[in-house]
Each structure stands twice: as structure tokens, then as C-alpha cells.
N, C-alpha and C. Protein backbone atom coordinates (compact mmCIF):
# COMPACT_ATOMS: atom_id res chain seq x y z
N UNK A 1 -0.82 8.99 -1.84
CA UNK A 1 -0.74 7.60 -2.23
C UNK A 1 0.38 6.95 -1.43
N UNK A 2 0.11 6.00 -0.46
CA UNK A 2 1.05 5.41 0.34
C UNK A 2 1.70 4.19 -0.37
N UNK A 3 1.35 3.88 -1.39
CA UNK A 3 1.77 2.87 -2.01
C UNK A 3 2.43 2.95 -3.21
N UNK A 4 3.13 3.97 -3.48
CA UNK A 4 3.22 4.68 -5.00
C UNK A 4 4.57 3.54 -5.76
N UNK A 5 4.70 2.74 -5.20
CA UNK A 5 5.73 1.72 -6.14
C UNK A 5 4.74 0.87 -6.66
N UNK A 6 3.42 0.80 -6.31
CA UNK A 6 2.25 -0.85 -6.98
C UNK A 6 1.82 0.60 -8.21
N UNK A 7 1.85 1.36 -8.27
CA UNK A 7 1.13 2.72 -9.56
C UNK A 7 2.07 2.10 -11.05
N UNK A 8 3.01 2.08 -10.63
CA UNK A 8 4.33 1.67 -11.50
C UNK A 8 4.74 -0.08 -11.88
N UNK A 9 5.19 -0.52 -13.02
CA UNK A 9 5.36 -1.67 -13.04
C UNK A 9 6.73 -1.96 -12.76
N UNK A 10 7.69 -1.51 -11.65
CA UNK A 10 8.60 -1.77 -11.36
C UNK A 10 9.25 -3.11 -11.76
N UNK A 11 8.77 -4.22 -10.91
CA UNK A 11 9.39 -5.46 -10.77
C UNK A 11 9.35 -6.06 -11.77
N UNK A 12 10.44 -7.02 -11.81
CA UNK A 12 10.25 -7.79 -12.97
C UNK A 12 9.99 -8.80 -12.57
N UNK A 13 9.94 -9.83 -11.72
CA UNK A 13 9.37 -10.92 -10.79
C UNK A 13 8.08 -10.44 -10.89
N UNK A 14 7.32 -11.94 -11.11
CA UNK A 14 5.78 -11.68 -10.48
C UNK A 14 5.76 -11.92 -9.49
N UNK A 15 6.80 -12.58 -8.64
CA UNK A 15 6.74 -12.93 -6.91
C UNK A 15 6.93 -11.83 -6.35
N UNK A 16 7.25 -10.83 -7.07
CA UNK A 16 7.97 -9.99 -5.87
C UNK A 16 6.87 -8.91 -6.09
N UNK A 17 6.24 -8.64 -6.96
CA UNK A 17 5.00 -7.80 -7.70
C UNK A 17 3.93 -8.61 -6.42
N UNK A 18 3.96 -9.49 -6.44
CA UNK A 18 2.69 -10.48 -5.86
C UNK A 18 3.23 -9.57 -4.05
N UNK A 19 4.20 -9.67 -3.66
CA UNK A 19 4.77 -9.98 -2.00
C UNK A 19 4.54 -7.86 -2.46
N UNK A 20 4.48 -7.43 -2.83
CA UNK A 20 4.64 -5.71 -2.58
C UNK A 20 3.03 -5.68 -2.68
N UNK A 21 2.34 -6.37 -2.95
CA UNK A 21 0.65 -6.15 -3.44
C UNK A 21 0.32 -6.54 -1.83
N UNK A 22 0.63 -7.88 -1.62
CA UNK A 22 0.57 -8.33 -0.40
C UNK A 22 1.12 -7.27 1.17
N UNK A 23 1.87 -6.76 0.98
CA UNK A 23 2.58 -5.82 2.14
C UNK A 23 1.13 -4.81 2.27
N UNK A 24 1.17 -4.04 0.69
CA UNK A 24 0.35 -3.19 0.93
C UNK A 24 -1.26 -3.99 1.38
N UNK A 25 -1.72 -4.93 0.98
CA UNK A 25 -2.92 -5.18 1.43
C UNK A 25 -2.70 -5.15 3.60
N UNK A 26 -1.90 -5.74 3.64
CA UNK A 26 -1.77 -6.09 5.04
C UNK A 26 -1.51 -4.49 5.75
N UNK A 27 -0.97 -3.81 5.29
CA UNK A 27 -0.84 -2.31 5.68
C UNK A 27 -2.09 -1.68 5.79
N UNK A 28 -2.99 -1.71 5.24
CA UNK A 28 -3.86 -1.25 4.74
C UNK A 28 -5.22 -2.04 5.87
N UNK A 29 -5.11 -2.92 5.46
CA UNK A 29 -5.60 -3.66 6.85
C UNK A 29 -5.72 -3.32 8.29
N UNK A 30 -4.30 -3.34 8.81
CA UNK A 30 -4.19 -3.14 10.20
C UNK A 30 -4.27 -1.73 10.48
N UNK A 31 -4.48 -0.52 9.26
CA UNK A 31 -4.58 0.68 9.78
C UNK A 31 -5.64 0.07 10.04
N UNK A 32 -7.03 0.12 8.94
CA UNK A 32 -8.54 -0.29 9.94
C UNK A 32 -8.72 -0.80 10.80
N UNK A 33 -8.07 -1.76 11.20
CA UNK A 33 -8.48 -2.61 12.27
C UNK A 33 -8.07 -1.87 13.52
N UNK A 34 -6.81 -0.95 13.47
CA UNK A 34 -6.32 0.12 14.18
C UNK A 34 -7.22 1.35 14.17
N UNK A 35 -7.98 1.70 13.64
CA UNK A 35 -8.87 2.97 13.35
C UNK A 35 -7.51 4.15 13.43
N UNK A 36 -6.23 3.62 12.71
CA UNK A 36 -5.30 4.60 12.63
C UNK A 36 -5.59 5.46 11.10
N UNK A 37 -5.59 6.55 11.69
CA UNK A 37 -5.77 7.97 10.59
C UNK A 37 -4.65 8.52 9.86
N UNK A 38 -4.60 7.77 8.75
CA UNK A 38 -3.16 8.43 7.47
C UNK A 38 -3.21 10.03 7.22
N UNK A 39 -2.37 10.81 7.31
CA UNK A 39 -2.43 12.09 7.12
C UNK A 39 -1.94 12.11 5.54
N UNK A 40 -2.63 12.73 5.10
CA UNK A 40 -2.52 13.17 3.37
C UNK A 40 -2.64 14.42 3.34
N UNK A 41 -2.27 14.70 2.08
CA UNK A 41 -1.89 16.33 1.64
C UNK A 41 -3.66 17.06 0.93
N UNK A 42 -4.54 16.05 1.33
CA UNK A 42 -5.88 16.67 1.13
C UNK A 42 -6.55 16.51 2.27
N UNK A 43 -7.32 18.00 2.62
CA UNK A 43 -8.32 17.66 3.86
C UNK A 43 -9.18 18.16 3.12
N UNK A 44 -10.30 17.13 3.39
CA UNK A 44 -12.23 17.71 2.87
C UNK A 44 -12.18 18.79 3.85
């Protein structure tokens, strides 16, 4: 899980809850658009 602070309700701001949702969408994004391959601790 590359995102393991959005699992948790950390923030107490909804702006700042909103801008960490946002990072990860955009992260998440440009790997695809990158066809970059995340290494995780599971291989099929």
C-alpha cells in the first residue's frame, strides 16, 4: 500500500485530508501514464 496515511483518519483538516487524497490520485496517475511498475511485497 503506497498510500498507507489515506487507510487512517489522520488529519484533522478536511483541506489537508482533501490535498493527501489529491497527491495520491496524481501519483497514481503519472505511474500509468508512465507505464512505471511499483514493486510490492506480492508477486502473482
Amino acid at each position: 500500500m503506497m498510500h498507507r496515511r489515506l487507510a487512517r483518519d489522520y488529519e484533522t483538516k478536511p483541506e489537508r485530508s482533501e490535498s493527501m487524497i489529491r497527491l495520491a490520485m496524481i501519483s497514481n496517475l503519472a505511474k500509468r501514464a508512465t507505464d512505471e511498475i511499483t514493486i510490492t511485497w506480492h508477486n502473482p
